[in-house]
PDB file of N, CA and C in Angstrom:
ATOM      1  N   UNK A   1       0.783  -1.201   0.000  1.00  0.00           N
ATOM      2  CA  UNK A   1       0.000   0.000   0.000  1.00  0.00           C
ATOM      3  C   UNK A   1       0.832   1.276   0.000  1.00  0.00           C
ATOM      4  N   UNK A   2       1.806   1.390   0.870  1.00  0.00           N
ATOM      5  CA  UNK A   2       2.516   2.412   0.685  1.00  0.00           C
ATOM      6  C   UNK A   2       3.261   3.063  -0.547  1.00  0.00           C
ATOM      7  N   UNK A   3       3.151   2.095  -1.504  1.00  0.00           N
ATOM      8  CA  UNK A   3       3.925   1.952  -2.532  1.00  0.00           C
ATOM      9  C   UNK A   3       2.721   2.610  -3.733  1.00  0.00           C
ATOM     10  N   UNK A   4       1.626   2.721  -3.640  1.00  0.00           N
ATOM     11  CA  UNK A   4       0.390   3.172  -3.853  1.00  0.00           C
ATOM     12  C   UNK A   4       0.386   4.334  -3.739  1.00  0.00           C
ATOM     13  N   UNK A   5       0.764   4.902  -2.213  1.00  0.00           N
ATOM     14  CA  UNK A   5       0.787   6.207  -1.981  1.00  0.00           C
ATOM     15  C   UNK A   5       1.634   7.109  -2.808  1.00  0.00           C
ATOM     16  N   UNK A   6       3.118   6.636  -2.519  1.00  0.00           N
ATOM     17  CA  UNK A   6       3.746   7.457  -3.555  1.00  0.00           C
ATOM     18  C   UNK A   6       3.313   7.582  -5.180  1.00  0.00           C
ATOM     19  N   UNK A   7       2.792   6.321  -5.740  1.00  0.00           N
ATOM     20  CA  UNK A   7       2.703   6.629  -6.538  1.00  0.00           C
ATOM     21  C   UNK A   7       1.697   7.566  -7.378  1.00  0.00           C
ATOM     22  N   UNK A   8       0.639   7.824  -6.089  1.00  0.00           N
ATOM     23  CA  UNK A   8       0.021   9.028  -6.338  1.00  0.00           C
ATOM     24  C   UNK A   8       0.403  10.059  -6.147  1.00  0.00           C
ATOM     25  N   UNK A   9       1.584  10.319  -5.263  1.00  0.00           N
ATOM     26  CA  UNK A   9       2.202  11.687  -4.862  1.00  0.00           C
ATOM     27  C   UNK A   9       2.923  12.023  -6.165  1.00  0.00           C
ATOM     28  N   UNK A  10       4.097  10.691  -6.610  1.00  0.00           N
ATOM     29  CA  UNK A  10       4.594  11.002  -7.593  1.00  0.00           C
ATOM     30  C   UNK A  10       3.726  11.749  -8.867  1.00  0.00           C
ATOM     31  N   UNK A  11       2.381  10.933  -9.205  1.00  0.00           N
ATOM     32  CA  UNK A  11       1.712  11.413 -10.266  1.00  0.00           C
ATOM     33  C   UNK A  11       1.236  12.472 -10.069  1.00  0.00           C
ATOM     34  N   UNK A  12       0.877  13.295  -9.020  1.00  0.00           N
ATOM     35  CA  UNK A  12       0.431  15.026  -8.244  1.00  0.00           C
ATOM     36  C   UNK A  12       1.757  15.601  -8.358  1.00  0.00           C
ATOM     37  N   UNK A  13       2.794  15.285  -8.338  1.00  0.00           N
ATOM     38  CA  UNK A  13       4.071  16.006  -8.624  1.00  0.00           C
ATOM     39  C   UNK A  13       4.030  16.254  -9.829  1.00  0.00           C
ATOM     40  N   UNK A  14       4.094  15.561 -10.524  1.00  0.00           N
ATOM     41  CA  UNK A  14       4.056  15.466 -12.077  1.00  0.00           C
ATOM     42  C   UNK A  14       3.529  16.061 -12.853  1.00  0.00           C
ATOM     43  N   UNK A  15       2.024  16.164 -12.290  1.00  0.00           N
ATOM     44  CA  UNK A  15       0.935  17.005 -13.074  1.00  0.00           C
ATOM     45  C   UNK A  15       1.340  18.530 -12.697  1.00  0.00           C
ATOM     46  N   UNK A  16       1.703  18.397 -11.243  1.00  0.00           N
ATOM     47  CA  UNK A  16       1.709  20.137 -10.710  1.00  0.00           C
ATOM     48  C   UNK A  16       2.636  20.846 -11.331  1.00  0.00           C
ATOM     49  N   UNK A  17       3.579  19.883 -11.159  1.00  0.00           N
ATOM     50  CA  UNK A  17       5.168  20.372 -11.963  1.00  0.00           C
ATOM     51  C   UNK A  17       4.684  20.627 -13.489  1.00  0.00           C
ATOM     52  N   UNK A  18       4.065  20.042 -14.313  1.00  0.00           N
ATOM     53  CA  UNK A  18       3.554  20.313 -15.484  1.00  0.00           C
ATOM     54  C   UNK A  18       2.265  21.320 -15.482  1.00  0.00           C
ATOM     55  N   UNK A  19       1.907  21.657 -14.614  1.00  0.00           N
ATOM     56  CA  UNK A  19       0.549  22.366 -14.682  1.00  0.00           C
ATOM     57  C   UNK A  19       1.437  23.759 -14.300  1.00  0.00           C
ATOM     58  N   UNK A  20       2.247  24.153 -13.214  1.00  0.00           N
ATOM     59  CA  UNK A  20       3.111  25.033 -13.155  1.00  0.00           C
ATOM     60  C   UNK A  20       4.381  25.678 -14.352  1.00  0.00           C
ATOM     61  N   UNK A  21       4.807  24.702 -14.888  1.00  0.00           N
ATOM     62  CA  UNK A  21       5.012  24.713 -16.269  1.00  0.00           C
ATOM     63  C   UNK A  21       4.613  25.401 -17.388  1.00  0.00           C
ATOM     64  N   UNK A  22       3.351  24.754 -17.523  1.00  0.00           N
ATOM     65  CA  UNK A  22       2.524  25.324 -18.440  1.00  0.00           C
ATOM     66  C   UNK A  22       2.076  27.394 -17.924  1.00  0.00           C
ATOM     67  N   UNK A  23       1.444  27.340 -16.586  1.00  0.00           N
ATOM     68  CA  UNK A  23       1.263  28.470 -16.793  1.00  0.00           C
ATOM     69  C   UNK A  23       2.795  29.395 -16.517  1.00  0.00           C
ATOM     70  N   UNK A  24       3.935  29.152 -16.149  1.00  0.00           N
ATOM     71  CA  UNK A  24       5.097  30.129 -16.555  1.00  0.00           C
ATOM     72  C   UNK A  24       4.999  30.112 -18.129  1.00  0.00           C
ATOM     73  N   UNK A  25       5.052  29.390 -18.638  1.00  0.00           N
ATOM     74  CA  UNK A  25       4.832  29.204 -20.492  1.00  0.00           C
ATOM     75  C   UNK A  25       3.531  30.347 -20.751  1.00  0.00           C
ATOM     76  N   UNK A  26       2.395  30.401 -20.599  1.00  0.00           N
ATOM     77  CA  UNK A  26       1.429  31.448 -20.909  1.00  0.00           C
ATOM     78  C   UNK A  26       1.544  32.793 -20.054  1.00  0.00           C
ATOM     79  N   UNK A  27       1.973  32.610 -18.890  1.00  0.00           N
ATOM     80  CA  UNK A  27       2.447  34.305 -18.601  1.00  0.00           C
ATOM     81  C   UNK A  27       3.578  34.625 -19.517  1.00  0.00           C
ATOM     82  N   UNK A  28       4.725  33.724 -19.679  1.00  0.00           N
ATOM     83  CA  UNK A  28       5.577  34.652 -20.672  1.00  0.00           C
ATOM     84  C   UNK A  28       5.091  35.259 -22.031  1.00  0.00           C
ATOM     85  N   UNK A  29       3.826  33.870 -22.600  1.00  0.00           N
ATOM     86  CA  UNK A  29       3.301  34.410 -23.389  1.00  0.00           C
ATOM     87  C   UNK A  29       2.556  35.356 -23.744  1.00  0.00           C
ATOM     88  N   UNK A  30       1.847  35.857 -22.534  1.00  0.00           N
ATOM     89  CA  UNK A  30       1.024  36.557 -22.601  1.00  0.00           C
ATOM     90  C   UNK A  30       1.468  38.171 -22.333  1.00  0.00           C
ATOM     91  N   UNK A  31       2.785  38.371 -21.391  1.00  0.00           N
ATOM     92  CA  UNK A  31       3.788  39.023 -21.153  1.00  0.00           C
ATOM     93  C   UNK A  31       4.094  39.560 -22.818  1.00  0.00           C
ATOM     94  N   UNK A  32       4.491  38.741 -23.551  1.00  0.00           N
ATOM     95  CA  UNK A  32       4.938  39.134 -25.546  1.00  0.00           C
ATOM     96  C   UNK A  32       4.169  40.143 -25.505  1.00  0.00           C
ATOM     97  N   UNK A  33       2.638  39.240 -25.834  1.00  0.00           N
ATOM     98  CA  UNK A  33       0.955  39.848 -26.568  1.00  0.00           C
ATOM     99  C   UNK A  33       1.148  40.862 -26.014  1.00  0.00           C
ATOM    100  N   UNK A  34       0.790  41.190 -24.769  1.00  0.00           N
ATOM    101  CA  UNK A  34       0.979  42.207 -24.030  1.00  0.00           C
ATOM    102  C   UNK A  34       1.558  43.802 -24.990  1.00  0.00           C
ATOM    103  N   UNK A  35       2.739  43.372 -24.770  1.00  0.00           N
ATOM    104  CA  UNK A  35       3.851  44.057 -25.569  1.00  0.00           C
ATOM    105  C   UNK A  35       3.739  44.540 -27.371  1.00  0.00           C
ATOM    106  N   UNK A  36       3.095  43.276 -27.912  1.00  0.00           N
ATOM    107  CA  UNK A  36       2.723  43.386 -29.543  1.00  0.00           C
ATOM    108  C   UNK A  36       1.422  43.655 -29.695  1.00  0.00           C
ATOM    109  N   UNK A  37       0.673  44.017 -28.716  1.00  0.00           N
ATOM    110  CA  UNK A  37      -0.643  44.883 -28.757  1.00  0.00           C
ATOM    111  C   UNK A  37       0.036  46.392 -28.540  1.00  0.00           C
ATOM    112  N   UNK A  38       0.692  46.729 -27.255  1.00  0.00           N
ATOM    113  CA  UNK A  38       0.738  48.186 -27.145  1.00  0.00           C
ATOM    114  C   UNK A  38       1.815  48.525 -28.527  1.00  0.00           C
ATOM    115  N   UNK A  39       2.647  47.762 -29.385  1.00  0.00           N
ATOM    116  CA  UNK A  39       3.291  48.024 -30.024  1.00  0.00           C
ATOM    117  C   UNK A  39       2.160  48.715 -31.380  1.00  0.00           C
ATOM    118  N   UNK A  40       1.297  48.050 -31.281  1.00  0.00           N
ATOM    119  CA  UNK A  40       0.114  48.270 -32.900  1.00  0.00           C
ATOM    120  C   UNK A  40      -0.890  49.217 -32.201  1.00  0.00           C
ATOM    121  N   UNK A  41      -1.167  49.226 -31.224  1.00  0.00           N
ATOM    122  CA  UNK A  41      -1.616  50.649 -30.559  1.00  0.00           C
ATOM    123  C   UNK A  41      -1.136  52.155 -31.071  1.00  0.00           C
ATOM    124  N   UNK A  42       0.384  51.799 -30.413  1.00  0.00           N
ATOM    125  CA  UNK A  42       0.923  53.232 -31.036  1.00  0.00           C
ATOM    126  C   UNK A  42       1.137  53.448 -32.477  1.00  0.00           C
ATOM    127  N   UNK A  43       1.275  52.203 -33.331  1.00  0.00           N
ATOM    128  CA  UNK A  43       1.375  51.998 -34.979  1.00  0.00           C
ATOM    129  C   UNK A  43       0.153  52.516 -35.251  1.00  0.00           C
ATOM    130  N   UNK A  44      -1.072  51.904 -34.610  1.00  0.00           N
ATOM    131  CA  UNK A  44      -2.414  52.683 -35.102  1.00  0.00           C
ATOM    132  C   UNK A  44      -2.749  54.181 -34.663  1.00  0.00           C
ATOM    133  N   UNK A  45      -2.359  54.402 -33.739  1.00  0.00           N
ATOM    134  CA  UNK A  45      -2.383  55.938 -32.763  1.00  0.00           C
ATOM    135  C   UNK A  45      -1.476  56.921 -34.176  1.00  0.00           C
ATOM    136  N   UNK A  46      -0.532  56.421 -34.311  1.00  0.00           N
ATOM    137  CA  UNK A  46       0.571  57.251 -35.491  1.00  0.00           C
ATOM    138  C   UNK A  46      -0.501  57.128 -36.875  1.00  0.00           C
ATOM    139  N   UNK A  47      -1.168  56.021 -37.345  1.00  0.00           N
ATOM    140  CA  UNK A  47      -1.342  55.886 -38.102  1.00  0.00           C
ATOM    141  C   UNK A  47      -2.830  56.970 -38.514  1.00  0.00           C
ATOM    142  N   UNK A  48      -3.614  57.311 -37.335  1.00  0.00           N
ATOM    143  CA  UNK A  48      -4.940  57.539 -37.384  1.00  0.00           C
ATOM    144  C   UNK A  48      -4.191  59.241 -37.178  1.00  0.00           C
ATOM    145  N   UNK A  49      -3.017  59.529 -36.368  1.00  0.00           N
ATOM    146  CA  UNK A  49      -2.884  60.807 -36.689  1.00  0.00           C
ATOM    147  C   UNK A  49      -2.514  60.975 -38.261  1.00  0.00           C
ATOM    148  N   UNK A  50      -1.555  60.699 -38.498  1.00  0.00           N
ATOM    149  CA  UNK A  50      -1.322  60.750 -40.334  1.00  0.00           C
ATOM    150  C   UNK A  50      -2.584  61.041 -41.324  1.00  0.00           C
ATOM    151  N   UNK A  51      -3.312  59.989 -40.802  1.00  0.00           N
ATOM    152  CA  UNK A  51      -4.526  60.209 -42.056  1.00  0.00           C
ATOM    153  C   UNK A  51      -5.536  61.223 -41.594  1.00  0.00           C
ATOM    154  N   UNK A  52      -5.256  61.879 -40.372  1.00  0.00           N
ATOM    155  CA  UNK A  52      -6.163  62.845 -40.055  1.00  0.00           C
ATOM    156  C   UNK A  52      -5.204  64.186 -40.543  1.00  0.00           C
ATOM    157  N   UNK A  53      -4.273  64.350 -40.820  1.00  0.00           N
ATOM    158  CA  UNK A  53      -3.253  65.048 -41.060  1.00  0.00           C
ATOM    159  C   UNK A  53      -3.107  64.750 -43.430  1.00  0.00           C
ATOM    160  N   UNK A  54      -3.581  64.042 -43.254  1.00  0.00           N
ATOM    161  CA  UNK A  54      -3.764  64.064 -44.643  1.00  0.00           C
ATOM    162  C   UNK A  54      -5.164  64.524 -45.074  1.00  0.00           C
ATOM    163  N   UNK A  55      -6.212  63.987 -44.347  1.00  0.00           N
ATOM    164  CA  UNK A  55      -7.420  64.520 -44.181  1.00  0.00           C
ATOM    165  C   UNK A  55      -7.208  66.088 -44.448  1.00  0.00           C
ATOM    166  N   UNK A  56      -6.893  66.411 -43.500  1.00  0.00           N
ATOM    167  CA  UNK A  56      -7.046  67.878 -43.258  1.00  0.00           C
ATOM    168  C   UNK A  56      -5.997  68.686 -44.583  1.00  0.00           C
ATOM    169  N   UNK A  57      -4.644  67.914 -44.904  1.00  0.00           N
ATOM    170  CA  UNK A  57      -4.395  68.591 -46.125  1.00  0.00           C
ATOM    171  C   UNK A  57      -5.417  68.443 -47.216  1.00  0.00           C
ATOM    172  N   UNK A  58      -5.511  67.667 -47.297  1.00  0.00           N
ATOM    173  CA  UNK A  58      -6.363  67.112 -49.022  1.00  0.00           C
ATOM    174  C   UNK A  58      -7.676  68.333 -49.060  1.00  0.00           C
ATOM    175  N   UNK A  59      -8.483  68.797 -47.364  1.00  0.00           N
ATOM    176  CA  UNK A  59      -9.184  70.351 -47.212  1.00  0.00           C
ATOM    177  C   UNK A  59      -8.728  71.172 -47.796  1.00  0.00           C
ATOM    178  N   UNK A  60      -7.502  71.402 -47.061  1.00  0.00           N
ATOM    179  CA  UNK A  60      -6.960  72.564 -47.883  1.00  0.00           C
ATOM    180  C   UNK A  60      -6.619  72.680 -48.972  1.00  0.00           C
ATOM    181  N   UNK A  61      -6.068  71.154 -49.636  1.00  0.00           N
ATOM    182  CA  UNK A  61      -6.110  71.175 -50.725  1.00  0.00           C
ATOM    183  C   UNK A  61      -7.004  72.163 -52.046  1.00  0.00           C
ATOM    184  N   UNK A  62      -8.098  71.326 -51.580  1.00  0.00           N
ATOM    185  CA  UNK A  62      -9.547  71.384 -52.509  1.00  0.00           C
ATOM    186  C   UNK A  62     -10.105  72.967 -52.649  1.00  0.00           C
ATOM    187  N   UNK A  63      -9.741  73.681 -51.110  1.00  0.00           N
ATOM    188  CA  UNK A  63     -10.264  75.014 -51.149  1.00  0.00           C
ATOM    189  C   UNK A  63      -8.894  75.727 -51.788  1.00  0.00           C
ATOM    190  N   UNK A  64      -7.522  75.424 -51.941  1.00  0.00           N
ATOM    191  CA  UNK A  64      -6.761  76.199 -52.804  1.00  0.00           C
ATOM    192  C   UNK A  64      -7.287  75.917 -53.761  1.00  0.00           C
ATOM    193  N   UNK A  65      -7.668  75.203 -54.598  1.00  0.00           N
ATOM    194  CA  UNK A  65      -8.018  74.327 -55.992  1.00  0.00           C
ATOM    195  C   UNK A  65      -9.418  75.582 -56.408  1.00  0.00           C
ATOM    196  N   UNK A  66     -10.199  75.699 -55.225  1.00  0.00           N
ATOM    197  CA  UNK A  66     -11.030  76.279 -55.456  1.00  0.00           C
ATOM    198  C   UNK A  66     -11.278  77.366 -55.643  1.00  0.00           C
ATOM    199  N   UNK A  67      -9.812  78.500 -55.856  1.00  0.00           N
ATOM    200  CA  UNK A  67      -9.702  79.835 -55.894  1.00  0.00           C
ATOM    201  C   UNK A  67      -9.267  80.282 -57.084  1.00  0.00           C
ATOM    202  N   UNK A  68      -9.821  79.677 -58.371  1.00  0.00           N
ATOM    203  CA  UNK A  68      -9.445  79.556 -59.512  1.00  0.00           C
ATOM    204  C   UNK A  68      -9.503  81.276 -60.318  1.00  0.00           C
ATOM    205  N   UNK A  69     -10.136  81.077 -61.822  1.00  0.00           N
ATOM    206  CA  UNK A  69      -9.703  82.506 -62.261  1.00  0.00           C
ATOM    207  C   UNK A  69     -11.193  82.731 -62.142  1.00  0.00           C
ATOM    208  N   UNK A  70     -12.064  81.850 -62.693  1.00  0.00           N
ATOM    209  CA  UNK A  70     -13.531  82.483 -63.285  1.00  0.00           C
ATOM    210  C   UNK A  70     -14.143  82.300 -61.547  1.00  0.00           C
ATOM    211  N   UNK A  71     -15.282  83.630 -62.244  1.00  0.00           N
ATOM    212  CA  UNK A  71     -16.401  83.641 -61.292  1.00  0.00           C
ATOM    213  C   UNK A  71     -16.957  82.241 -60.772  1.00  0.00           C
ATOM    214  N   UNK A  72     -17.247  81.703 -61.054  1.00  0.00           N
ATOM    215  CA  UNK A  72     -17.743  80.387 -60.387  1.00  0.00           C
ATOM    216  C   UNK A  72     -16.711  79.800 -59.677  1.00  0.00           C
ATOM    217  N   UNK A  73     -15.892  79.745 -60.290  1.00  0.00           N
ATOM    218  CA  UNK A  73     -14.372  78.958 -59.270  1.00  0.00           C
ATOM    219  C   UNK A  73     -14.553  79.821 -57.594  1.00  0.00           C
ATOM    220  N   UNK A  74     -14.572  81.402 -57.839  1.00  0.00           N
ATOM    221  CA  UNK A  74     -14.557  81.880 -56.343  1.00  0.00           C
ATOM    222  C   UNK A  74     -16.109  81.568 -55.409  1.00  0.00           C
ATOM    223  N   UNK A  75     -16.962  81.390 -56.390  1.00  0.00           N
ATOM    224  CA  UNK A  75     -18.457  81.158 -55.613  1.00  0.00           C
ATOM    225  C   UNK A  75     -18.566  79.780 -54.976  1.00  0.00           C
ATOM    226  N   UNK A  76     -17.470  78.781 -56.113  1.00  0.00           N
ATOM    227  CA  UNK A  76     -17.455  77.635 -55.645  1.00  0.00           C
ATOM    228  C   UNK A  76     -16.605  77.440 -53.728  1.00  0.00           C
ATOM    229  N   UNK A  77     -15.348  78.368 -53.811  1.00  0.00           N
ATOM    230  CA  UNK A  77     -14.851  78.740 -52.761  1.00  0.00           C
ATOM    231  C   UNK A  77     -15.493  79.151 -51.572  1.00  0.00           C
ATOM    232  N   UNK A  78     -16.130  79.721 -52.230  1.00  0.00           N
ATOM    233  CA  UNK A  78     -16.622  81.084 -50.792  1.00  0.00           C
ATOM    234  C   UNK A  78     -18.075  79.952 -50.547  1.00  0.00           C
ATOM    235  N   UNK A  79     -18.586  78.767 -51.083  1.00  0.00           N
ATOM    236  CA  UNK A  79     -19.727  77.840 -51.064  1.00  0.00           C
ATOM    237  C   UNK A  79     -18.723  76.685 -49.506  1.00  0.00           C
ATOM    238  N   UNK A  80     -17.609  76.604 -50.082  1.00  0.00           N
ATOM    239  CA  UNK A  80     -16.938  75.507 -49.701  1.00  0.00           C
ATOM    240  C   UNK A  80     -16.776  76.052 -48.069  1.00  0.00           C
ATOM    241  N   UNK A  81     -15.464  77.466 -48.112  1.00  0.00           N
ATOM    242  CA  UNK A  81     -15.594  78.361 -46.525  1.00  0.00           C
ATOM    243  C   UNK A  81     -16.376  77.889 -46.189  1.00  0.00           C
ATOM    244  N   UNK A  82     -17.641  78.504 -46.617  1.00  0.00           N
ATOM    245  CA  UNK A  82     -19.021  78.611 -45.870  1.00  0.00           C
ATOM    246  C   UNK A  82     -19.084  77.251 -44.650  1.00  0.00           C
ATOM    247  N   UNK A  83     -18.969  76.247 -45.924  1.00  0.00           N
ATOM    248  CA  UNK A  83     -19.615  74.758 -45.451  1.00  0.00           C
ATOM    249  C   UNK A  83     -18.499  74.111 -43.960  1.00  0.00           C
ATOM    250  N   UNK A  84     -17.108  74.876 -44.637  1.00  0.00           N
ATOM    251  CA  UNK A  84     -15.882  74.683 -43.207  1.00  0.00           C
ATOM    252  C   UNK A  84     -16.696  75.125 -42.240  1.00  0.00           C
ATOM    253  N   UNK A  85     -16.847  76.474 -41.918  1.00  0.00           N
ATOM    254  CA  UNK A  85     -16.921  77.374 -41.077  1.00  0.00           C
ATOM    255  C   UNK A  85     -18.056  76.705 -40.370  1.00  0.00           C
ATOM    256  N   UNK A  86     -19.810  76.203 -41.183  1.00  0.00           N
ATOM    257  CA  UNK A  86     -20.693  75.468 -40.214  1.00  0.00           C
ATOM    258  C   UNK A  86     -20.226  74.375 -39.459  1.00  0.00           C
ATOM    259  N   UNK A  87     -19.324  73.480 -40.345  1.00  0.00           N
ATOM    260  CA  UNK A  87     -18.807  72.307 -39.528  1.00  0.00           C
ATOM    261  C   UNK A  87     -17.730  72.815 -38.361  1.00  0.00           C
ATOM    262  N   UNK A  88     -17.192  73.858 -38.445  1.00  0.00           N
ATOM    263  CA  UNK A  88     -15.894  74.116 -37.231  1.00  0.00           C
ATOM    264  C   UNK A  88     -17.365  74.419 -36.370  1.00  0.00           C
ATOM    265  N   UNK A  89     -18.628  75.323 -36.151  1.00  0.00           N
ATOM    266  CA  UNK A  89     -19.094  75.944 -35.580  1.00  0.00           C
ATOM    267  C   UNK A  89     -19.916  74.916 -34.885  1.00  0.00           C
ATOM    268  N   UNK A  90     -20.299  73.774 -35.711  1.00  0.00           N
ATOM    269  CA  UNK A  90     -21.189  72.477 -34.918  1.00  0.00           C
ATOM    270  C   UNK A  90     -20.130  71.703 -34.191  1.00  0.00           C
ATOM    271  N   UNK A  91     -18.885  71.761 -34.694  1.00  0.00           N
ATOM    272  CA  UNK A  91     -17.947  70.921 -33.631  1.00  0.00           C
ATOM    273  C   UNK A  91     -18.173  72.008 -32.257  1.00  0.00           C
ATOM    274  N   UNK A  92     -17.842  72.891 -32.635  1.00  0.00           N
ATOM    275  CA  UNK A  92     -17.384  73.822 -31.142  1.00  0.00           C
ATOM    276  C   UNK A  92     -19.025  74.245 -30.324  1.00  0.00           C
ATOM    277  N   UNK A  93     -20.288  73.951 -31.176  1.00  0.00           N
ATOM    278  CA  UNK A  93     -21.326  73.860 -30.084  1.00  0.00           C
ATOM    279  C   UNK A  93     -21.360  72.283 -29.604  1.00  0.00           C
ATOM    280  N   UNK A  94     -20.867  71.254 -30.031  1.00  0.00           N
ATOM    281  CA  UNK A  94     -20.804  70.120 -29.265  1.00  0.00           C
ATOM    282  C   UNK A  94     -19.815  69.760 -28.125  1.00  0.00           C
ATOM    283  N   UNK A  95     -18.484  70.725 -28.475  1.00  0.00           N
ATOM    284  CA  UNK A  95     -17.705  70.610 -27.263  1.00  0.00           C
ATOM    285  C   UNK A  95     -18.783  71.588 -26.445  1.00  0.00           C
ATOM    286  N   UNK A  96     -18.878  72.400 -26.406  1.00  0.00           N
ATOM    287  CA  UNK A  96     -19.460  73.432 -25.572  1.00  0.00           C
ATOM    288  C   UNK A  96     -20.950  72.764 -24.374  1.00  0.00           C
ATOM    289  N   UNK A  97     -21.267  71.443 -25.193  1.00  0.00           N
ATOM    290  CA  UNK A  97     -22.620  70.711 -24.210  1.00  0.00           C
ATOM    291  C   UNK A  97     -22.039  70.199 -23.821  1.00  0.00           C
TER     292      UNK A  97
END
């Protein structure tokens, strides 16, 4: 019988030692992820400034574009202002609630 015993201790060693194992193996892993998430965070953080920064050129773009020679080119302009100026003015009554 005694011989029984150990060999259940042995097999609870075994598993624990392998069950302890395993989770040092998924904290390190998870320790990485960890790391290659905040890494694509800031890749996306850089990335969403850029295209808001292209955004906003390609605006200005369109309203230089729009200051052409003929009359309609400046009506088209002074149409476009206009339409900036409501959207800056609905952003800044929504910060304002």
């Amino acid at each position: 019988m005694p011989n029984a015993y150990q060999t259940t201790i042995d097999e609870f060693e075994k598993k624990f030692l392998d069950l302890l194992t395993n989770y040092q193996q998924l904290k390190s892993d998870n320790e990485a992820l960890k790391a290659d998430l905040e890494t694509c965070r800031k890749e996306l953080f850089a990335a969403k400034k850029m295209a808001a920064e292209y955004r906003d050129n390609y605006e200005v773009l369109k309203v230089a574009r729009a200051f052409g020679q003929s009359e309609q080119d400046k009506k088209n302009a002074y149409r476009r202002i206009t339409t900036l100026m409501r959207d800056i003015d609905t952003c800044l009554a929504l910060l304002n609630e």
